[in-house]
Each structure stands twice: as structure tokens, then as C-alpha cells.
C-alpha atoms as a PDB file:
ATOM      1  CA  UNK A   1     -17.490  63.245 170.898  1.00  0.00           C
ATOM      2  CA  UNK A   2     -17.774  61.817 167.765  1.00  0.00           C
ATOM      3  CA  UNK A   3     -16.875  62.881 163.853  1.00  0.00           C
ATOM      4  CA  UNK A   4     -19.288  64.326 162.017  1.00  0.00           C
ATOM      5  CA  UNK A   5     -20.973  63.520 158.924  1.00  0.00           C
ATOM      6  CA  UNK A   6     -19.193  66.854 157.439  1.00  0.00           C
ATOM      7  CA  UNK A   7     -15.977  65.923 158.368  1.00  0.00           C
ATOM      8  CA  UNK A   8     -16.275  61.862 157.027  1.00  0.00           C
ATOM      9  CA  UNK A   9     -18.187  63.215 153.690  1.00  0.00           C
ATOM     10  CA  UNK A  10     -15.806  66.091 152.728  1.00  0.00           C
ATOM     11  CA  UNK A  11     -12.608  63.992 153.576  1.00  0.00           C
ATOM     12  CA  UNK A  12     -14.017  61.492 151.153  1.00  0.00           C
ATOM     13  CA  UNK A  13     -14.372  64.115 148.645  1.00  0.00           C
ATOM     14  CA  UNK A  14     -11.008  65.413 149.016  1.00  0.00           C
ATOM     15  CA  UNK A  15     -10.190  61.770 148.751  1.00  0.00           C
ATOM     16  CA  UNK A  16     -11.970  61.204 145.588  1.00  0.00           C
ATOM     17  CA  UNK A  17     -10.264  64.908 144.296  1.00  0.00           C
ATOM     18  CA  UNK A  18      -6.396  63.416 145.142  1.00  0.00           C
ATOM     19  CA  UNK A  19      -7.330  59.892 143.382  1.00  0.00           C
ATOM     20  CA  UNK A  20      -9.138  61.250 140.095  1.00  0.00           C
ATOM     21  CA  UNK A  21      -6.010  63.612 139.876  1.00  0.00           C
ATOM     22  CA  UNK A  22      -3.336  61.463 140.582  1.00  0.00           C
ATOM     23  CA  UNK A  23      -5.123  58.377 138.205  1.00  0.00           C
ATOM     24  CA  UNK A  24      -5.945  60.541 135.340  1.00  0.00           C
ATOM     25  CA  UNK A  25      -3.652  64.206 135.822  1.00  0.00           C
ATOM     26  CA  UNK A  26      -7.188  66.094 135.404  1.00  0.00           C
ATOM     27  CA  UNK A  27      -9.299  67.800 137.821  1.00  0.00           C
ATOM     28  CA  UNK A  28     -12.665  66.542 138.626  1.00  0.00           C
ATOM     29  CA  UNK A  29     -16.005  68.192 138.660  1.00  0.00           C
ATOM     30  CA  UNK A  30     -18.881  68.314 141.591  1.00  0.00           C
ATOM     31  CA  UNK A  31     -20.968  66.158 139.794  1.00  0.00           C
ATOM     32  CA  UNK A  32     -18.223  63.294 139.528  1.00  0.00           C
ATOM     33  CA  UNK A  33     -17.569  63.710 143.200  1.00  0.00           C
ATOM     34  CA  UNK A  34     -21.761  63.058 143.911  1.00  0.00           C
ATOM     35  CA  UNK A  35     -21.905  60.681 141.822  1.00  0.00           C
ATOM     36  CA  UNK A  36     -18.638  58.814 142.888  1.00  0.00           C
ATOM     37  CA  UNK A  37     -19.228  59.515 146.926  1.00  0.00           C
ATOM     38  CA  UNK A  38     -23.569  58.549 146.502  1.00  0.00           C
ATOM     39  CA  UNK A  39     -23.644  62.353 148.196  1.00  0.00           C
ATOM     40  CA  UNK A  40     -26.253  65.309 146.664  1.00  0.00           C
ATOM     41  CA  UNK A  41     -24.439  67.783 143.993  1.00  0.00           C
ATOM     42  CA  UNK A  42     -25.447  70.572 146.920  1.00  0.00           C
ATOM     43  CA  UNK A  43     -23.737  69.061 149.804  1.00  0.00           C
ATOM     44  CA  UNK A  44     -20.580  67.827 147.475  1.00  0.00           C
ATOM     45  CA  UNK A  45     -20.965  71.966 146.681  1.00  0.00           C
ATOM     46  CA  UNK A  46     -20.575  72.690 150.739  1.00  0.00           C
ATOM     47  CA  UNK A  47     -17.746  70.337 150.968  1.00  0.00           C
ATOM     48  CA  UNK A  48     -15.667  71.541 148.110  1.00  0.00           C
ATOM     49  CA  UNK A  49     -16.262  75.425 149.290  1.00  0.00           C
ATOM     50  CA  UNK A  50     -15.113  74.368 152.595  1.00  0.00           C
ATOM     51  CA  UNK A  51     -11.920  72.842 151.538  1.00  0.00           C
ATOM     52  CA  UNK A  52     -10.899  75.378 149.145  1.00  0.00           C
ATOM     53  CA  UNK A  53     -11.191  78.169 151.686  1.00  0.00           C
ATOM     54  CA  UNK A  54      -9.101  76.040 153.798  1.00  0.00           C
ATOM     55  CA  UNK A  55      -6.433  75.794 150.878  1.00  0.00           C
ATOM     56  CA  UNK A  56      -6.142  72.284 150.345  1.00  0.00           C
ATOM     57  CA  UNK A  57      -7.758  72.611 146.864  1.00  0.00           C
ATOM     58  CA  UNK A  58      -7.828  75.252 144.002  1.00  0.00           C
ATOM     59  CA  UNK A  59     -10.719  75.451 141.392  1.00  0.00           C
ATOM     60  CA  UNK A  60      -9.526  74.617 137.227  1.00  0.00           C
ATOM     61  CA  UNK A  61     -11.458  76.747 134.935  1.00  0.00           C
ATOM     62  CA  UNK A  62     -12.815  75.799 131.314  1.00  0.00           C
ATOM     63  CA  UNK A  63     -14.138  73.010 129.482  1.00  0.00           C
ATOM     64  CA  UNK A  64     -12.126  70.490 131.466  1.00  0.00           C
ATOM     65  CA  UNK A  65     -12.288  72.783 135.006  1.00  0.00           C
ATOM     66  CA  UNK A  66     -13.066  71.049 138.197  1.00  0.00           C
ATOM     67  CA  UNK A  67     -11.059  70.918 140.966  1.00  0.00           C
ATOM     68  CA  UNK A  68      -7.555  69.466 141.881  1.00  0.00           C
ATOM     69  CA  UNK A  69      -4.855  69.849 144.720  1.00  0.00           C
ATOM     70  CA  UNK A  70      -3.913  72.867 146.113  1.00  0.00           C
ATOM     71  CA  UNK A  71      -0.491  70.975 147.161  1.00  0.00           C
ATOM     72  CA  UNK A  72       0.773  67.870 147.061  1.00  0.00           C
ATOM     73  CA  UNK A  73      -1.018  65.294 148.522  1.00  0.00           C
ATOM     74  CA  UNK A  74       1.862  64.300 151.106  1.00  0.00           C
ATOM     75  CA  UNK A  75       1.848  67.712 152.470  1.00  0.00           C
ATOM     76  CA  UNK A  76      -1.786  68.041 153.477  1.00  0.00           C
ATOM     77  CA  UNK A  77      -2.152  66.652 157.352  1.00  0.00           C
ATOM     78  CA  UNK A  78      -5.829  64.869 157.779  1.00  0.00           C
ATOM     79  CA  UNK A  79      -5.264  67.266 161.308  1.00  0.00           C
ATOM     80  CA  UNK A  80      -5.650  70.091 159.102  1.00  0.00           C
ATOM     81  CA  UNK A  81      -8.010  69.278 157.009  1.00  0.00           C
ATOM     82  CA  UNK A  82     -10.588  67.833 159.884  1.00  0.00           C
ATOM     83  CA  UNK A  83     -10.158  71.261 161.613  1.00  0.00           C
ATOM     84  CA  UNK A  84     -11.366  73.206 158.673  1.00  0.00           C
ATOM     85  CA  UNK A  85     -14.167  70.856 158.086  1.00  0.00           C
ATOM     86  CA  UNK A  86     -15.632  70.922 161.750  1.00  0.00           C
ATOM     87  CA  UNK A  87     -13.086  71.109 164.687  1.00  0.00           C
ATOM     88  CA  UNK A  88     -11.915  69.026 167.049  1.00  0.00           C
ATOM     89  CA  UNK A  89     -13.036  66.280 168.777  1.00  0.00           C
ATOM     90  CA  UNK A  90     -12.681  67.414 172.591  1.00  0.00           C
ATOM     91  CA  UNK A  91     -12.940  71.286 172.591  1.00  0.00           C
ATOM     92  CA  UNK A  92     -11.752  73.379 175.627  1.00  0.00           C
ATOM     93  CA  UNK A  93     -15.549  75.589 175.092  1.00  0.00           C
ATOM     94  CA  UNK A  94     -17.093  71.736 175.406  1.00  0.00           C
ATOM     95  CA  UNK A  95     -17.210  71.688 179.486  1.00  0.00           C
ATOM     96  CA  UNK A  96     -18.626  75.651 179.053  1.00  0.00           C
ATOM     97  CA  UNK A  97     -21.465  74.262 177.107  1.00  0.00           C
ATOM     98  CA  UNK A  98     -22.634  71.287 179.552  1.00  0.00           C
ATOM     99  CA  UNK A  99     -22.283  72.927 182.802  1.00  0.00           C
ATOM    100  CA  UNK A 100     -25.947  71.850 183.202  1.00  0.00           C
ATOM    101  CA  UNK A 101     -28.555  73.773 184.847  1.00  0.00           C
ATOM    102  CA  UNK A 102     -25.656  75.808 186.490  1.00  0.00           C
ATOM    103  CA  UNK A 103     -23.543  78.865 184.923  1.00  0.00           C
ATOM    104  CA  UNK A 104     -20.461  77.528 185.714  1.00  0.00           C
ATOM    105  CA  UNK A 105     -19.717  73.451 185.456  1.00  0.00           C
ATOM    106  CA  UNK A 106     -19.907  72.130 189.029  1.00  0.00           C
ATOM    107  CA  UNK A 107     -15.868  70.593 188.192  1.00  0.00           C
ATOM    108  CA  UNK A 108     -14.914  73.447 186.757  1.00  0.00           C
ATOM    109  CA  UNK A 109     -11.796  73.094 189.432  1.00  0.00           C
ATOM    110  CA  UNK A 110     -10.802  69.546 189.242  1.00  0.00           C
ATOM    111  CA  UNK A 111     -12.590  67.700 186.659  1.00  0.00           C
ATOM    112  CA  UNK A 112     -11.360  64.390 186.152  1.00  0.00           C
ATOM    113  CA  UNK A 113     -13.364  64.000 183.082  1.00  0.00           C
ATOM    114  CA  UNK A 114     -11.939  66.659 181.626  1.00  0.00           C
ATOM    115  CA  UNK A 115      -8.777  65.000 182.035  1.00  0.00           C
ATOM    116  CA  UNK A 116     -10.103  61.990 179.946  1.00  0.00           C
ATOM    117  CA  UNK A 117     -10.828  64.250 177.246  1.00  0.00           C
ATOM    118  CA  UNK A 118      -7.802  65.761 177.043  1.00  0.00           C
ATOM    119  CA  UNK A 119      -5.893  62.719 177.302  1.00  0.00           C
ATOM    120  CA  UNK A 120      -7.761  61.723 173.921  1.00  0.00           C
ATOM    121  CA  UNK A 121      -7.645  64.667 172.114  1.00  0.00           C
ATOM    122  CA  UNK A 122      -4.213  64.622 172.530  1.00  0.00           C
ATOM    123  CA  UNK A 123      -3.727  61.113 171.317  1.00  0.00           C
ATOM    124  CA  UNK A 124      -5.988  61.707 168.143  1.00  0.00           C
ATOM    125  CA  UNK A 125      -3.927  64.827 167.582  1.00  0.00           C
ATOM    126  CA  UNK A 126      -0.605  63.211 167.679  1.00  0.00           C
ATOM    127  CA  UNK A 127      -1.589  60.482 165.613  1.00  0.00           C
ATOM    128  CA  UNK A 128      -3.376  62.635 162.721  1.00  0.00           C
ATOM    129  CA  UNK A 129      -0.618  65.369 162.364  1.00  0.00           C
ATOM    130  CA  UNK A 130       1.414  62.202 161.350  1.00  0.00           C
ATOM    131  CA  UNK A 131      -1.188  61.105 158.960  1.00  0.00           C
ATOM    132  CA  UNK A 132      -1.267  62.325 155.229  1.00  0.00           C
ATOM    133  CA  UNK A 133      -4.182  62.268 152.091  1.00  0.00           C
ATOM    134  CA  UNK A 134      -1.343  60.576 150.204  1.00  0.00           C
ATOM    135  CA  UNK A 135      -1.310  57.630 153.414  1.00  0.00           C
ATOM    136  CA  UNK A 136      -5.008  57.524 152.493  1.00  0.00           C
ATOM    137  CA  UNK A 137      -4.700  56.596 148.853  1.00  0.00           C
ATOM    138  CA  UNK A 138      -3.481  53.569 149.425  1.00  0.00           C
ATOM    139  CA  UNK A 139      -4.491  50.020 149.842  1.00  0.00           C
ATOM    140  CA  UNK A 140      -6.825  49.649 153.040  1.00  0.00           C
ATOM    141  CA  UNK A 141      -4.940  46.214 154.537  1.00  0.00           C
ATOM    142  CA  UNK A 142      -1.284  48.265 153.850  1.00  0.00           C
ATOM    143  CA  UNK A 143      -3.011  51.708 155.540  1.00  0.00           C
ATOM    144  CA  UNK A 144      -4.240  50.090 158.566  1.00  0.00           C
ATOM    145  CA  UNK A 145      -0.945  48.122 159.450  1.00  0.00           C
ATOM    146  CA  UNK A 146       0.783  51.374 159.208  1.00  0.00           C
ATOM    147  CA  UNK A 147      -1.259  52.892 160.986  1.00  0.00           C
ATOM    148  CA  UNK A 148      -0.917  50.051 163.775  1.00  0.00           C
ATOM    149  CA  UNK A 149       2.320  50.746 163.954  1.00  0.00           C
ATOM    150  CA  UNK A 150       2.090  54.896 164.516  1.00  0.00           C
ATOM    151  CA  UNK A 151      -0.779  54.769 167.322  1.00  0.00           C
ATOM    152  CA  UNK A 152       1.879  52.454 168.687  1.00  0.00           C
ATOM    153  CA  UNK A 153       4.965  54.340 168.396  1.00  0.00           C
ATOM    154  CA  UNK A 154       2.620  57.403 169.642  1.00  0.00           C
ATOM    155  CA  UNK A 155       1.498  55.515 173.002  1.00  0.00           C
ATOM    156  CA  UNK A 156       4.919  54.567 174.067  1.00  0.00           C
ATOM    157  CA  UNK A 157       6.858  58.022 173.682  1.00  0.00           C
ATOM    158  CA  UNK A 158       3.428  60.068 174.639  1.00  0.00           C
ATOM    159  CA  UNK A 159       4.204  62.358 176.973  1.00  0.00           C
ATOM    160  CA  UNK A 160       1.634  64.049 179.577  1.00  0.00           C
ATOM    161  CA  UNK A 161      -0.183  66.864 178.083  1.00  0.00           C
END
């Protein structure tokens, strides 16, 4: 249960995409993403495909094409854009695929790690839908006291999934 390196790398890039255009009002090309991120022009490639299909940019054609927002950058939920990058962290098919040697997971009835995993996921879900790429633009000391202050207005009115 962990993030992968698809899901950090093309959330940087969309990053890098929101910053360029919102410094500058111009789109940015693959090769400024590599070389900005310190990531290969092919996998920058792979990133940007992925998060165009999943609408959060558009491509700019021409001499000064690149590629910019799709929307603004307040209405695109780090949620979304994690799902179209890789998925979730805690998967309901996850206890299907480590059942073991068996078919069926031995706690396929009462599974109390399941529970724990559920638990999470639900936390990390309730705590990125309220999380934005424009949040992420910011100043790092600014973004994590804010973000203090939502994990703890999440775990006090959390109720059981």
C-alpha cells in the first residue's frame, strides 16, 4: 500500500504544467517538464498522455504549443487525478489477489485487516477530495499547516465507513 512512482512523477508534472502556466500564461512543452522534474522526455510523454485522457490537461498547438490546464487549477481534486494515474491505495480486488495458496482468502468472512484498510482508504479519500492542484502551488510551510488543520477537521467529524 504505497503510491507509486507514476502517481508522485505525473502529479509533479501536472504540477510543473499549473506553475509554468499560471507564472508565465503559456503552455509548456515535454521537454521543459523533463528537464524541470530530472524525469526522461519518454516517461514525461506517459505522464502527460495519461493526464490528458483523464481531462485535467488539453494539448496547445504551434510554435508556442505545449500543454496547459484543462480547467482551473482549483477545480481539479488530487483524488481525481491520483485515480487516473494509478488507483487507489486500498482496493476492494486487493484481498482477491493475496488469498495465498488458497482460491478464496481464508478471512474472506470477517477480516479484521480488511477493516484497517478500509478505515485508511477512507481517511486518505476524505482528505484528498478536499485537496486541490491550486493548494499545491503554494508555499510548502503554508500547505502543510493547512493541511494540519483538514486531516484534523476530517478525524473528528469522520464517520464509520
Amino acid at each position: 500500500m504505497k503510491l507509486s512512482t507514476q502517481e508522485e512523477y505525473g502529479l509533479r508534472c501536472l504540477i510543473q504544467i499549473a506553475q509554468n502556466e499560471r507564472n508565465t500564461g503559456n503552455s509548456i512543452t515535454i521537454s521543459e517538464i523533463s528537464n524541470a522534474e530530472g524525469l526522461s522526455t519518454a516517461n514525461v510523454g506517459k505522464l502527460v498522455r495519461l493526464l490528458r485522457l483523464g481531462n485535467f490537461i488539453e494539448s496547445v498547438r504551434g510554435q508556442a504549443g505545449g500543454y496547459k490546464l484543462a480547467r482551473q487549477a482549483s477545480e481539479v481534486s488530487i483524488a481525481d487525478v491520483l485515480t487516473a494515474l494509478g488507483g487507489r491505495l486500498f482496493d476492494p480486488e486487493f484481498c482477491g489477489d493475496h488469498a495465498g495458496q488458497e482460491e478464496l482468502c481464508t478471512h474472506t468472512v470477517n477480516c479484521s485487516v480488511r477493516s484497517l484498510w478500509n478505515a485508511i482508504q477512507f481517511v486518505v479519500d476524505q482528505m484528498l477530495d478536499k485537496i486541490t492542484l491550486h493548494d499545491l502551488l503554494g508555499d510548502e510551510n503554508a500547505l502543510q499547516s493547512e493541511l494540519r488543520e483538514k486531516a484534523q477537521q476530517i478525524l473528528q467529524v469522520a464517520p464509520a465507513p
